[in-house]
C-alpha atoms as a PDB file:
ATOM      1  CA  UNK A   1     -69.292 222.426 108.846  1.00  0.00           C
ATOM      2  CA  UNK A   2     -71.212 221.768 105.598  1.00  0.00           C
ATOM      3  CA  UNK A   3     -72.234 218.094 105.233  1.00  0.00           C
ATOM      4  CA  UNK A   4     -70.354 217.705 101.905  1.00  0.00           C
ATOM      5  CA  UNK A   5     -67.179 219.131 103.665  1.00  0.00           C
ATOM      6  CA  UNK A   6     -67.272 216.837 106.682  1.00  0.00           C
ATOM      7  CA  UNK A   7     -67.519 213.716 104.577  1.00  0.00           C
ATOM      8  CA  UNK A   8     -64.453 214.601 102.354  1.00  0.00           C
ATOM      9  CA  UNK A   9     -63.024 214.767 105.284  1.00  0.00           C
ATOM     10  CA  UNK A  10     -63.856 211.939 106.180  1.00  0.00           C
ATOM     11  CA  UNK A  11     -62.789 210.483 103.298  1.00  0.00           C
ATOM     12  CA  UNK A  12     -59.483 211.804 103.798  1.00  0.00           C
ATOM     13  CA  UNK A  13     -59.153 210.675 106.656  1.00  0.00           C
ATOM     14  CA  UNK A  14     -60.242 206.874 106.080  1.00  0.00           C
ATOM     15  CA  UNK A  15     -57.870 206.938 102.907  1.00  0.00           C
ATOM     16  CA  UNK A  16     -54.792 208.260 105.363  1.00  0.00           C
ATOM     17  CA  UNK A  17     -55.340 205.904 107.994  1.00  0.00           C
ATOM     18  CA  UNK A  18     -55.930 203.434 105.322  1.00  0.00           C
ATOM     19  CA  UNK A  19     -52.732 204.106 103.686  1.00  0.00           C
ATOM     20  CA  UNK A  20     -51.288 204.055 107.320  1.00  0.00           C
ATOM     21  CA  UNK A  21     -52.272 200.582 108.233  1.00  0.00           C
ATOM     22  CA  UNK A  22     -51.222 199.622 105.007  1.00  0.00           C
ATOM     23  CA  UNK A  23     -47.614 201.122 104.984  1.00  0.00           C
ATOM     24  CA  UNK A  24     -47.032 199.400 108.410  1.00  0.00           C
ATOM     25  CA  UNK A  25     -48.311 196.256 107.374  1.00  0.00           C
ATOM     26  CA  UNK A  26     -45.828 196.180 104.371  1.00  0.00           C
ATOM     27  CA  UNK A  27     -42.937 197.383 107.094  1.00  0.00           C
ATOM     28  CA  UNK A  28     -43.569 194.775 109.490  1.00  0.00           C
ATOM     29  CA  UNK A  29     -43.624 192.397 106.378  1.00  0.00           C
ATOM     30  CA  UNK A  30     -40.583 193.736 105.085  1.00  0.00           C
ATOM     31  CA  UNK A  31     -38.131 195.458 106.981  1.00  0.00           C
ATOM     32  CA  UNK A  32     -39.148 194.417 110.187  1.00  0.00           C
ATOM     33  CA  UNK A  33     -39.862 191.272 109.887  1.00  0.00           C
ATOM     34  CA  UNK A  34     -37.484 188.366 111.062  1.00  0.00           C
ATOM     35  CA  UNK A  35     -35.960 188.040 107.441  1.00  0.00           C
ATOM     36  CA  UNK A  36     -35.840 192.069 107.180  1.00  0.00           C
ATOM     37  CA  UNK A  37     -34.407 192.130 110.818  1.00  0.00           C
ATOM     38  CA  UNK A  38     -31.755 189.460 109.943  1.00  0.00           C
ATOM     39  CA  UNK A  39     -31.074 191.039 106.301  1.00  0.00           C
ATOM     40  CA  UNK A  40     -29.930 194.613 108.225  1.00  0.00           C
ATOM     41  CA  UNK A  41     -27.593 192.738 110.201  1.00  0.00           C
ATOM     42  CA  UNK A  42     -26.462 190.968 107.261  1.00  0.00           C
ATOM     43  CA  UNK A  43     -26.184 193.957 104.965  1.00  0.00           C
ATOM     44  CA  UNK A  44     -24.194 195.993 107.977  1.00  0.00           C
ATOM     45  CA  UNK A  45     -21.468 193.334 107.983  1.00  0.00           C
ATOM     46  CA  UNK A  46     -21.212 193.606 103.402  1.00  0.00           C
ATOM     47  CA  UNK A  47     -20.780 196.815 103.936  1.00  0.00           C
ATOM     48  CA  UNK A  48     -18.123 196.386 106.597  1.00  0.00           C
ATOM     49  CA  UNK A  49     -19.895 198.255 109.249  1.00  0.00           C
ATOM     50  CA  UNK A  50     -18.758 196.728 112.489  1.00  0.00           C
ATOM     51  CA  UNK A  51     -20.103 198.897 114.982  1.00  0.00           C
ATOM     52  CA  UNK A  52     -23.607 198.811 113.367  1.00  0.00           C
ATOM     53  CA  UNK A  53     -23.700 195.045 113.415  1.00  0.00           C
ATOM     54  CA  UNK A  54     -22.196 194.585 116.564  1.00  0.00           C
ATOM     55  CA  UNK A  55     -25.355 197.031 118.278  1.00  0.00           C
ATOM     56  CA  UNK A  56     -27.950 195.200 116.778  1.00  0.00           C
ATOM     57  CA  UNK A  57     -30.287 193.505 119.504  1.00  0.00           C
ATOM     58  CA  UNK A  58     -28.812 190.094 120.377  1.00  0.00           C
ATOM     59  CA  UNK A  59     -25.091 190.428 119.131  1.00  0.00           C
ATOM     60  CA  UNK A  60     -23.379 190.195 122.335  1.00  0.00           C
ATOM     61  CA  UNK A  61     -19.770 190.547 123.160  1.00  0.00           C
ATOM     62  CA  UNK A  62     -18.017 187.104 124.052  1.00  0.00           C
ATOM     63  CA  UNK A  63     -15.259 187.407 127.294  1.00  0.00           C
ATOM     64  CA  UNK A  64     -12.669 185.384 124.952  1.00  0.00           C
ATOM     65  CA  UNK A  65     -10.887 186.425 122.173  1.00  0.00           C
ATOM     66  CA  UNK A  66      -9.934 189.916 120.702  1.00  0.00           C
ATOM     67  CA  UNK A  67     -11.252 192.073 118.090  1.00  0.00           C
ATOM     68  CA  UNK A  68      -7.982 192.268 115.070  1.00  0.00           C
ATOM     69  CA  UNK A  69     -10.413 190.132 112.616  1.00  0.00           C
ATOM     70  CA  UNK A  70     -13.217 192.817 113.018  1.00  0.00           C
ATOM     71  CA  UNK A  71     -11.431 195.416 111.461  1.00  0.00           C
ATOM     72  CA  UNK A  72     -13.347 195.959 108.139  1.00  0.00           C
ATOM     73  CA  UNK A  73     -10.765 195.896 106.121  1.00  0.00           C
ATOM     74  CA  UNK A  74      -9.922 192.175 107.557  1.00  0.00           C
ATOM     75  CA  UNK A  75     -13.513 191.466 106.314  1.00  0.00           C
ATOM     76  CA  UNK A  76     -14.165 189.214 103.728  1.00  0.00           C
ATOM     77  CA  UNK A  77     -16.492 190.710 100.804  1.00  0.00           C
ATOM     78  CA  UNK A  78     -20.062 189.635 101.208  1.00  0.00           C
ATOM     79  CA  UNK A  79     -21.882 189.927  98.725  1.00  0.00           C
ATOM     80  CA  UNK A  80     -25.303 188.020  96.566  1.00  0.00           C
ATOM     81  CA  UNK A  81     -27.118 188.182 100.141  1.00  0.00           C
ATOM     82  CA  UNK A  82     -30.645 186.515  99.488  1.00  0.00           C
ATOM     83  CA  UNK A  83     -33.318 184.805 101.435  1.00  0.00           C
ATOM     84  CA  UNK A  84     -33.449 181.319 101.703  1.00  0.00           C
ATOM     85  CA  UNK A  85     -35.938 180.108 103.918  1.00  0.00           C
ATOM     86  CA  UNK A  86     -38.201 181.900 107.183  1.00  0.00           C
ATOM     87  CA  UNK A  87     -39.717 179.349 109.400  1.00  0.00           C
ATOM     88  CA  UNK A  88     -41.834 180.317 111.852  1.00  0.00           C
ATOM     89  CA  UNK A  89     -41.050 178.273 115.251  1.00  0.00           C
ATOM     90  CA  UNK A  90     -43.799 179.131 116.983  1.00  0.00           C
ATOM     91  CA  UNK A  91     -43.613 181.268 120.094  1.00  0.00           C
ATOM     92  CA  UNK A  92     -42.679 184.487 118.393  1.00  0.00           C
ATOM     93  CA  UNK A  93     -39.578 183.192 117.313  1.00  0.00           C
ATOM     94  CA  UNK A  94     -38.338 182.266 113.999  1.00  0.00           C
ATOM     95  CA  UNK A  95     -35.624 180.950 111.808  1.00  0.00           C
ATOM     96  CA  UNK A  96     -34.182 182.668 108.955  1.00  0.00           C
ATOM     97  CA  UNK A  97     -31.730 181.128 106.597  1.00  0.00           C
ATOM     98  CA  UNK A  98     -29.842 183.502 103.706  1.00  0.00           C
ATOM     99  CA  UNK A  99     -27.169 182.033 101.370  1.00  0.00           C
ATOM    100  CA  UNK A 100     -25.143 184.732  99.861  1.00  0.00           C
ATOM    101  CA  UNK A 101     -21.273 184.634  98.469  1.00  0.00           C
ATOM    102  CA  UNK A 102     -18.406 185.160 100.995  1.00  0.00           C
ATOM    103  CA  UNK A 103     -15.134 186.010  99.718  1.00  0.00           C
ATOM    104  CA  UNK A 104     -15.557 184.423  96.299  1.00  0.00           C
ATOM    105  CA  UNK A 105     -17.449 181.068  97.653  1.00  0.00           C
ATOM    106  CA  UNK A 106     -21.182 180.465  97.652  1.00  0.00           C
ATOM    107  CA  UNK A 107     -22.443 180.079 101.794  1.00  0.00           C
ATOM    108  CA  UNK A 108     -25.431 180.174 103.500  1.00  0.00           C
ATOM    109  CA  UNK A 109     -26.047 180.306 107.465  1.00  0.00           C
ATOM    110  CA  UNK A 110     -29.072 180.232 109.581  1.00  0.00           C
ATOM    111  CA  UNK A 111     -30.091 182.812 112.401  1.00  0.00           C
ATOM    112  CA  UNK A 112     -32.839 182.173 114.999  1.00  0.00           C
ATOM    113  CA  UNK A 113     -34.908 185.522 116.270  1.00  0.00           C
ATOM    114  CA  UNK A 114     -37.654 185.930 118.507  1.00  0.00           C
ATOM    115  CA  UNK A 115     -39.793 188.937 118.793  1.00  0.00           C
ATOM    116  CA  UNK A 116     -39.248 191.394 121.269  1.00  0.00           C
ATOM    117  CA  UNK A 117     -42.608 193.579 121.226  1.00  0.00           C
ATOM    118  CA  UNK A 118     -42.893 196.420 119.213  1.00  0.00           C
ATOM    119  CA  UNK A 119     -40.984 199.850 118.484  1.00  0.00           C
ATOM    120  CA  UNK A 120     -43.047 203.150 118.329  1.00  0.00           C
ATOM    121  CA  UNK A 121     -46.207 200.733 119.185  1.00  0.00           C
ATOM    122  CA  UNK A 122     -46.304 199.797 115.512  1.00  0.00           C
ATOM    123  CA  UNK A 123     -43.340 198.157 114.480  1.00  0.00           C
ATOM    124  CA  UNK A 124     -42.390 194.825 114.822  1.00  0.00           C
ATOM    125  CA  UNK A 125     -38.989 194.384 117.213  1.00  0.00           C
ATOM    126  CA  UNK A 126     -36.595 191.449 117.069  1.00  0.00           C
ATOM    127  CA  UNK A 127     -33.500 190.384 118.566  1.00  0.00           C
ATOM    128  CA  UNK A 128     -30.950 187.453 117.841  1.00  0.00           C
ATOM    129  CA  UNK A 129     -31.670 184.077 119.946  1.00  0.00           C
ATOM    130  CA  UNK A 130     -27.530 183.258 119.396  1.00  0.00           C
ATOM    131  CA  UNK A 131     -25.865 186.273 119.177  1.00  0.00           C
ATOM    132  CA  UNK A 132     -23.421 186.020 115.489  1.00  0.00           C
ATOM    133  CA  UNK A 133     -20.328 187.140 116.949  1.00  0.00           C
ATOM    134  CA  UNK A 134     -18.148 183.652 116.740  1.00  0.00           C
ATOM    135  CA  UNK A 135     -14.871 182.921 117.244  1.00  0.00           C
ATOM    136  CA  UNK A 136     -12.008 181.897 115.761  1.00  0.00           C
ATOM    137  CA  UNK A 137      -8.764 179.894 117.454  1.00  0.00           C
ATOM    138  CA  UNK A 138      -5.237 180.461 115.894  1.00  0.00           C
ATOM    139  CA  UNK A 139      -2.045 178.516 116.464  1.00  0.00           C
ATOM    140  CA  UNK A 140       0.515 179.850 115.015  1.00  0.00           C
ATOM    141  CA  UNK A 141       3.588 177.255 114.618  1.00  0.00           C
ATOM    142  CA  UNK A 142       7.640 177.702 113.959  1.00  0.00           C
ATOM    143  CA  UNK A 143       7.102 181.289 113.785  1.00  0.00           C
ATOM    144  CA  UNK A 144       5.272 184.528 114.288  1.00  0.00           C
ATOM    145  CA  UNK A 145       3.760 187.110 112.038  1.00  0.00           C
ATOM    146  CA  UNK A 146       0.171 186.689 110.564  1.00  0.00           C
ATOM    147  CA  UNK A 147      -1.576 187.926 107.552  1.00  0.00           C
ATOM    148  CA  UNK A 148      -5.631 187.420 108.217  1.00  0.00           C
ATOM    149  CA  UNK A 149      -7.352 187.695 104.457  1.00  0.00           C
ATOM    150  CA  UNK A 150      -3.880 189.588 103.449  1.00  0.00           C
ATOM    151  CA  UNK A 151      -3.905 192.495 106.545  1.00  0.00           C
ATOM    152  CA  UNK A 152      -1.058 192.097 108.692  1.00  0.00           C
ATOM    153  CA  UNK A 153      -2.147 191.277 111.969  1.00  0.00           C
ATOM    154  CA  UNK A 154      -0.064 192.396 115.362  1.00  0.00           C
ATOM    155  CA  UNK A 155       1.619 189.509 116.868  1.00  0.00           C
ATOM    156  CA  UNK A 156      -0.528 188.683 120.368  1.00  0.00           C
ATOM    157  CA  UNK A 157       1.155 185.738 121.908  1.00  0.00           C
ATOM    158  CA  UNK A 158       4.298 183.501 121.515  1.00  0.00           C
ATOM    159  CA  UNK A 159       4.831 180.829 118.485  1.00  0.00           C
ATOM    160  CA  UNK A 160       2.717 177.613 119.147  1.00  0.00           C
ATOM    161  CA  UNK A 161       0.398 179.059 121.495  1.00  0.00           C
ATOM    162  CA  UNK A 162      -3.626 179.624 120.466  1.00  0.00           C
ATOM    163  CA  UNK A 163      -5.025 182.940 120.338  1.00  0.00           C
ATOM    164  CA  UNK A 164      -8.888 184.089 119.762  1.00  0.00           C
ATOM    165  CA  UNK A 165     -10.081 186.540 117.761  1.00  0.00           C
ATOM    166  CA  UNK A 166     -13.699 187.650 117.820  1.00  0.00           C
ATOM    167  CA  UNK A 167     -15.622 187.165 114.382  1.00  0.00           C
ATOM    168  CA  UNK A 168     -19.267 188.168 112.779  1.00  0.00           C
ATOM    169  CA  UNK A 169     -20.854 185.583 111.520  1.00  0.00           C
ATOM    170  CA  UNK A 170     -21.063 184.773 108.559  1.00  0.00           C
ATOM    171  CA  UNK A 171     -17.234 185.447 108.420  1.00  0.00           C
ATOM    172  CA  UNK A 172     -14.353 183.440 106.005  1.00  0.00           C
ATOM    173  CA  UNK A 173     -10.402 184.136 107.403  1.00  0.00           C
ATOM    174  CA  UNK A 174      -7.783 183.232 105.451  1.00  0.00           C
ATOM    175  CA  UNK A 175      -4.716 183.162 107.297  1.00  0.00           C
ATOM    176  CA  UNK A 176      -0.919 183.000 105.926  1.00  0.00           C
ATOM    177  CA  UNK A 177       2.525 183.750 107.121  1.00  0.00           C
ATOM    178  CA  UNK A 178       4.910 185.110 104.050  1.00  0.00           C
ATOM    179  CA  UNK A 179       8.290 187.004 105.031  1.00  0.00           C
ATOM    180  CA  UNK A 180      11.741 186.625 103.162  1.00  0.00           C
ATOM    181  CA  UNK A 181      13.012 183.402 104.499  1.00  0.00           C
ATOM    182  CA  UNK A 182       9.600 181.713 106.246  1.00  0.00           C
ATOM    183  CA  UNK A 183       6.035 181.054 104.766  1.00  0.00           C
ATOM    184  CA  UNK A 184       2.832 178.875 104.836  1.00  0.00           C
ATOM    185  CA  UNK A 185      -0.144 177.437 103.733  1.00  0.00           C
ATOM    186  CA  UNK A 186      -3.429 179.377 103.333  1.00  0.00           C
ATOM    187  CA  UNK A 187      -5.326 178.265 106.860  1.00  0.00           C
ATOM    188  CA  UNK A 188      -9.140 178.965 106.189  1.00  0.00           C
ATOM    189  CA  UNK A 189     -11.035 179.385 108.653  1.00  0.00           C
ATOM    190  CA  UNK A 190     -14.894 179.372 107.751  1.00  0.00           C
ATOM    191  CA  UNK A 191     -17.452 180.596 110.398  1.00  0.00           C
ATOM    192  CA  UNK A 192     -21.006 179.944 109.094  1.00  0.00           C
ATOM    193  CA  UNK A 193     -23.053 178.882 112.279  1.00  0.00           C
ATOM    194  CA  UNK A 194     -23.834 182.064 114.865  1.00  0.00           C
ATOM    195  CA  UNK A 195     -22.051 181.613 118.377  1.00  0.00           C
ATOM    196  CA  UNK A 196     -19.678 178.788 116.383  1.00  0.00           C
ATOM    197  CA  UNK A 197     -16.339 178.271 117.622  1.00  0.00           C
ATOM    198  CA  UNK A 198     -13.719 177.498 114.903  1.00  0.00           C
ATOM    199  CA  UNK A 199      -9.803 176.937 115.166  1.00  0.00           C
ATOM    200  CA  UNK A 200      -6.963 177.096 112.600  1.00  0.00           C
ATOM    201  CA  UNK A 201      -3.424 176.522 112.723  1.00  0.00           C
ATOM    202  CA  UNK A 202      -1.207 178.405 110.281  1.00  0.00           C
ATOM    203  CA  UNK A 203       2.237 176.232 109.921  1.00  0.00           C
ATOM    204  CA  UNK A 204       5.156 178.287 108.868  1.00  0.00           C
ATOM    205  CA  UNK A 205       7.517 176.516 106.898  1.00  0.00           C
ATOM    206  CA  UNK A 206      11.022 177.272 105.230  1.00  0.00           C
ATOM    207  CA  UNK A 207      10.831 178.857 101.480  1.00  0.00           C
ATOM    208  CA  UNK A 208      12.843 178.203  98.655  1.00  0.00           C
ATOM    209  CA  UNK A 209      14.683 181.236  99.038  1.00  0.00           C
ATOM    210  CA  UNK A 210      15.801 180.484 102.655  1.00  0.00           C
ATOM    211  CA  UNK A 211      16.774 176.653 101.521  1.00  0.00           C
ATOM    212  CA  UNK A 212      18.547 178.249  98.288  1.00  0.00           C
ATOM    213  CA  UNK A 213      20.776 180.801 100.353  1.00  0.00           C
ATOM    214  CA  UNK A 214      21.764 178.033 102.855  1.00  0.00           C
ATOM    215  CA  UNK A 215      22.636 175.599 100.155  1.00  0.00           C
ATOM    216  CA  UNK A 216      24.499 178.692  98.511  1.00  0.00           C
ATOM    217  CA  UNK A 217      26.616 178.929 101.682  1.00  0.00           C
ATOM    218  CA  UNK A 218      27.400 175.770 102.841  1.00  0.00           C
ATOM    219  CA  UNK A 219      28.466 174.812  99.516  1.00  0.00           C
ATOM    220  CA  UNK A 220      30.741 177.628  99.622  1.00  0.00           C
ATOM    221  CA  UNK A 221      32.141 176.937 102.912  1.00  0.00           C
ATOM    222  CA  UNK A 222      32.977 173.450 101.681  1.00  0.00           C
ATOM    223  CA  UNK A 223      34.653 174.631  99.405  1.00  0.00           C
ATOM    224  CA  UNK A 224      36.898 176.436 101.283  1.00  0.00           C
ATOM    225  CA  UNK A 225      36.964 173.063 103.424  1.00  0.00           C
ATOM    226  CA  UNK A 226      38.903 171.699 100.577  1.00  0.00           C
ATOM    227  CA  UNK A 227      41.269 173.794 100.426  1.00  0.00           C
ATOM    228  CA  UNK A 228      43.167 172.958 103.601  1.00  0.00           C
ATOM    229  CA  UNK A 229      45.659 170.438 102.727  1.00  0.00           C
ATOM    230  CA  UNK A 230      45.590 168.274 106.234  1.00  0.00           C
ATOM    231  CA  UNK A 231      43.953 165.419 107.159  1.00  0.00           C
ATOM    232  CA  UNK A 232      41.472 167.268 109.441  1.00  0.00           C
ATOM    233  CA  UNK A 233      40.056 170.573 107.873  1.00  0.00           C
ATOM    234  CA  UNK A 234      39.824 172.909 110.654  1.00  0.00           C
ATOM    235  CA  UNK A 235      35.891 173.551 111.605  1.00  0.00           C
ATOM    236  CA  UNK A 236      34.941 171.318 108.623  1.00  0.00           C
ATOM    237  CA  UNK A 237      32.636 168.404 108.697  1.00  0.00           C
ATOM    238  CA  UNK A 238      35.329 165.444 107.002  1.00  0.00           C
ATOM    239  CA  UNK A 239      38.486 164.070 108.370  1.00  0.00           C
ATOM    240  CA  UNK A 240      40.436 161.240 108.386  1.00  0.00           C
ATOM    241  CA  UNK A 241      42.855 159.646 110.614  1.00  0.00           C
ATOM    242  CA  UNK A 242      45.800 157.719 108.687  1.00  0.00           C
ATOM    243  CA  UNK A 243      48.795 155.874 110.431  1.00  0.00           C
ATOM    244  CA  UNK A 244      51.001 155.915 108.018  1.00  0.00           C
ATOM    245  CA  UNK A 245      53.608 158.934 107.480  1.00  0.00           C
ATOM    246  CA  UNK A 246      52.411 161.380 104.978  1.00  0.00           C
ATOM    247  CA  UNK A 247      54.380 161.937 102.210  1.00  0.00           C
ATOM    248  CA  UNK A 248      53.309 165.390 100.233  1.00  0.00           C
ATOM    249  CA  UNK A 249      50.149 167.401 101.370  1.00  0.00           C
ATOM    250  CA  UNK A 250      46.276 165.781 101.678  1.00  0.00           C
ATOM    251  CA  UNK A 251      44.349 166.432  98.540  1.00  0.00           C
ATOM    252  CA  UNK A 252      40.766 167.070  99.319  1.00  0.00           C
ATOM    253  CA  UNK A 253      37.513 166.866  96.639  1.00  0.00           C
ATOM    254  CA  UNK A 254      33.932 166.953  97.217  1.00  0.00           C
ATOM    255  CA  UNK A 255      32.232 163.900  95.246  1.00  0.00           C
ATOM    256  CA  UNK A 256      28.515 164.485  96.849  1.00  0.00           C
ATOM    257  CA  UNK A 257      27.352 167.985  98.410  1.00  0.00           C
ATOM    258  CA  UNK A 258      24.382 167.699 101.189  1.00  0.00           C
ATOM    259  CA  UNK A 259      21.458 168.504  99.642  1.00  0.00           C
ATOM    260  CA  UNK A 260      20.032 170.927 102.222  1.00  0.00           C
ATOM    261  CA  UNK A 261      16.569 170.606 104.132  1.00  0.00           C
ATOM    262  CA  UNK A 262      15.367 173.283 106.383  1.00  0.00           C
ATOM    263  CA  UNK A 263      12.987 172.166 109.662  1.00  0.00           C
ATOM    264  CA  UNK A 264      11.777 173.560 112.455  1.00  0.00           C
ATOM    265  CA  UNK A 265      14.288 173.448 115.615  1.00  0.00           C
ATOM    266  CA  UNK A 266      13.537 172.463 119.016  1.00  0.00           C
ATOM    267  CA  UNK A 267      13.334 176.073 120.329  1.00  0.00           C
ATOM    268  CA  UNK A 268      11.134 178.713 119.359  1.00  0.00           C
ATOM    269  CA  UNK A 269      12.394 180.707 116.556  1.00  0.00           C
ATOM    270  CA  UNK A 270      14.749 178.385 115.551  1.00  0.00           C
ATOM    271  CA  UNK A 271      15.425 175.696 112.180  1.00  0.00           C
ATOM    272  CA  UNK A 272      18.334 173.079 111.586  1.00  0.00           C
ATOM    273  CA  UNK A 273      19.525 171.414 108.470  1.00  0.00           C
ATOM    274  CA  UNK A 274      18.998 167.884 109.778  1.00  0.00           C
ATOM    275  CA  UNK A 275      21.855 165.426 109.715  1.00  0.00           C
ATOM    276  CA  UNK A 276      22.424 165.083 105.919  1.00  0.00           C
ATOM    277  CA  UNK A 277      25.016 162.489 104.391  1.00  0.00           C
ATOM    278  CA  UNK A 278      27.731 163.674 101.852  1.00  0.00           C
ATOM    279  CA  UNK A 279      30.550 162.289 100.426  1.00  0.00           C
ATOM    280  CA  UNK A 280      34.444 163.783  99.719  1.00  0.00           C
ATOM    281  CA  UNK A 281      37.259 162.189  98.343  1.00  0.00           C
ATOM    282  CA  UNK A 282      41.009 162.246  99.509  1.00  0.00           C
ATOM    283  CA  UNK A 283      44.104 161.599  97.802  1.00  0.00           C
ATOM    284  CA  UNK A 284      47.530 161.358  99.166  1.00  0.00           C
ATOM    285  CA  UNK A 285      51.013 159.326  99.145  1.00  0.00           C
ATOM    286  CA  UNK A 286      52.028 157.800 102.534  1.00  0.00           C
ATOM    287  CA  UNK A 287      54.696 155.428 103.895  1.00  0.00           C
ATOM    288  CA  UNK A 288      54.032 152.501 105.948  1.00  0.00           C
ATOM    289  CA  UNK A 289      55.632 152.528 109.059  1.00  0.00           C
ATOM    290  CA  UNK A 290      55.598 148.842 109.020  1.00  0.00           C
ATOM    291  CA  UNK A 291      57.643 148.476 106.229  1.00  0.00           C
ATOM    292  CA  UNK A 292      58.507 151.478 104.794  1.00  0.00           C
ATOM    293  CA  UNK A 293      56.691 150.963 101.317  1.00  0.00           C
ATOM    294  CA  UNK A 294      55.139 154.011  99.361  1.00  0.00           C
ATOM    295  CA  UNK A 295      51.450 153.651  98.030  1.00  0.00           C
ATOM    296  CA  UNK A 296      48.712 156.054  98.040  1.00  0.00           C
ATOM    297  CA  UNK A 297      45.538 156.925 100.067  1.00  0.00           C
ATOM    298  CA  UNK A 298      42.530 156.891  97.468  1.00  0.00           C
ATOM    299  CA  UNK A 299      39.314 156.697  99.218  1.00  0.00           C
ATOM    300  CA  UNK A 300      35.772 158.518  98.932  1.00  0.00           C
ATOM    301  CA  UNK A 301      35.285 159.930 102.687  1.00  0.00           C
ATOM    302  CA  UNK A 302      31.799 159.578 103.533  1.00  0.00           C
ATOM    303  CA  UNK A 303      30.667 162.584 105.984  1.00  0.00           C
ATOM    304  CA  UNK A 304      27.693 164.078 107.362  1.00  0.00           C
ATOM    305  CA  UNK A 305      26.701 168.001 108.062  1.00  0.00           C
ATOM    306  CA  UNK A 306      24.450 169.275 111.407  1.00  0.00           C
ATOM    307  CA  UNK A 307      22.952 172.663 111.554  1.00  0.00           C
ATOM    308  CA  UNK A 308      21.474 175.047 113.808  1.00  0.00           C
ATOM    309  CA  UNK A 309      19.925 178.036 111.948  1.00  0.00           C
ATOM    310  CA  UNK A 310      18.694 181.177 114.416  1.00  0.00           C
ATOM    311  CA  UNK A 311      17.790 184.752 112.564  1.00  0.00           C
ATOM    312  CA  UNK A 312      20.089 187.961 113.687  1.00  0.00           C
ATOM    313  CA  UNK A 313      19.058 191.380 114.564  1.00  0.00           C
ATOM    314  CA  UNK A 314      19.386 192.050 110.854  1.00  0.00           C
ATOM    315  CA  UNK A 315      17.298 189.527 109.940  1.00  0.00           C
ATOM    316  CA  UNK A 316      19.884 186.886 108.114  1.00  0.00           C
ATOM    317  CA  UNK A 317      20.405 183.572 109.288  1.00  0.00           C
ATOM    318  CA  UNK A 318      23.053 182.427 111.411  1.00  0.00           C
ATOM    319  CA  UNK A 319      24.467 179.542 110.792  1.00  0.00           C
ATOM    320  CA  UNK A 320      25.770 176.819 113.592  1.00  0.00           C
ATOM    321  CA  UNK A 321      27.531 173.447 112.874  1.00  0.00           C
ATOM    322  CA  UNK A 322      26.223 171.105 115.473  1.00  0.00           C
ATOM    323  CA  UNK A 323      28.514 168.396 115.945  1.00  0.00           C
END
């Protein structure tokens, strides 16, 4: 081969292997580095991609919990991922700290790699010291039914007892309960640190509408209470006992309705209207048996209602008088 030809070639090849060294170089500085390493697994879980995060070296699969709050649409949006910080630690590891914005609030959490040799004898390869996968404790009380960052979640145990659910890290779950009659507080649960364990506790409550309806109906069955035109109102919360012979029928009124409250009852499932004061009034013309003289029975009847509240097959309450 002619001199000239041999030393382009030469050449060539210097500028290729060059250009080789240099394109790895940038790699290993880039993506795969510790913060390139760390930014894949970060960008996997923005763009909901479960399975990819989850096989990334070091993101091991706890024994507890179970995986509802990894499907991606129970993923909070991630987005504004950007590097913080990347401390060496010495002894191939390192820590890496990104902030980014997770479901609408600004975050940042720190991972800690190590190196794990190299891929294709060039590259750089890393792996998670903690794995990322966290976990998140629920309680669930006076009720069942879940919504985790508005997907409906299957129900997994009884009311009142805790149930894990596997997270990625960084993750942000807000949990609610909202049905016809029942709802709750937003329960956030914020999971920031890798390998972090985090509870909750969603706490169903009455709504308006189930307080309304009840108040609805037990004002209308007092109503009908009044109507009975004896002493004691069969099934009805007021009654009074008089000695005296009665001399035309018992005139009922209601001065006072309850005002209803709606709590949690002692067994699963259920909800009372507490012992609530009222007050009715009762007019009527008796004779002494003493001495025979006429007056008449004028007194505000102070009373006081007791209810048990349990949910049918159709779904509508049930209403109890506890006495």
């Amino acid at each position: 081969m002619p001199p000239r030809i041999l030393t382009r070639w030469l050449v060539l090849s210097m500028v290729l292997l060059l250009a080789f060294v240099g394109t790895v170089t940038t790699l290993n500085l880039t993506v795969y580095s510790a913060s390139g390493f760390v930014a894949s697994y970060l960008d996997a879980v923005a763009r909901h991609d479960v399975p990819g995060a989850r096989h990334m070296p070091g993101v091991t699969v706890t024994a507890l919990g179970t995986d509802e709050l990894l499907a991606p649409a129970a993923l909070a949006s991630l987005t504004g991922i950007r590097l913080k910080t990347d401390t060496d630690d010495g002894g191939g590891r390192h820590t890496v700290t990104f902030g980014y914005t997770l479901g609408g609030a600004p975050g940042a959490s720190s991972f800690e790699v190590e190196r794990t040799g190299t891929r294709f004898g060039v590259f750089t390869g890393w792996r998670f010291v903690r794995s990322p996968q966290s976990v998140v404790t629920v309680t669930v009380r006076n009720g069942t039914g879940l919504d985790a960052n508005s997907i409906p979640l299957p129900a997994t145990t009884p009311a009142g007892n805790p149930h894990a659910y596997r997270v990625l890290t960084p993750g942000r779950v807000v949990l609610s309960h909202s049905s016809p009659y029942l709802t709750s507080a937003r329960a956030v649960a914020l999971v920031d640190r890798p390998g972090s364990s985090v509870t909750a506790t969603v706490d169903i409550r009455a709504n308006p509408a189930f307080v309304r309806d009840v108040q609805k109906e037990l004002d209308a069955y007092l109503a009908t209470c009044i109507t009975q035109r004896v002493l004691l109102p069969t099934g009805c919360p007021m009654g009074v006992q008089i000695a005296d012979r009665l001399q035309d029928a018992p005139s009922w009124s209601i001065l006072r309705d309850p005002v209803v409250t709606i709590v949690p009852g002692s067994a699963p499932g259920s909800w009372q209207v507490p012992k609530t004061a009222a007050l009715a009034h009762l007019t009527v013309r008796v004779k002494s048996i003493f001495d025979g003289s006429l007056s008449t029975f004028d007194r505000d009847v102070p009373f006081v209602v007791h209810y048990l509240i349990t949910f049918g097959r159709t779904g509508a309450p049930v209403i109890t008088a506890q006495y």
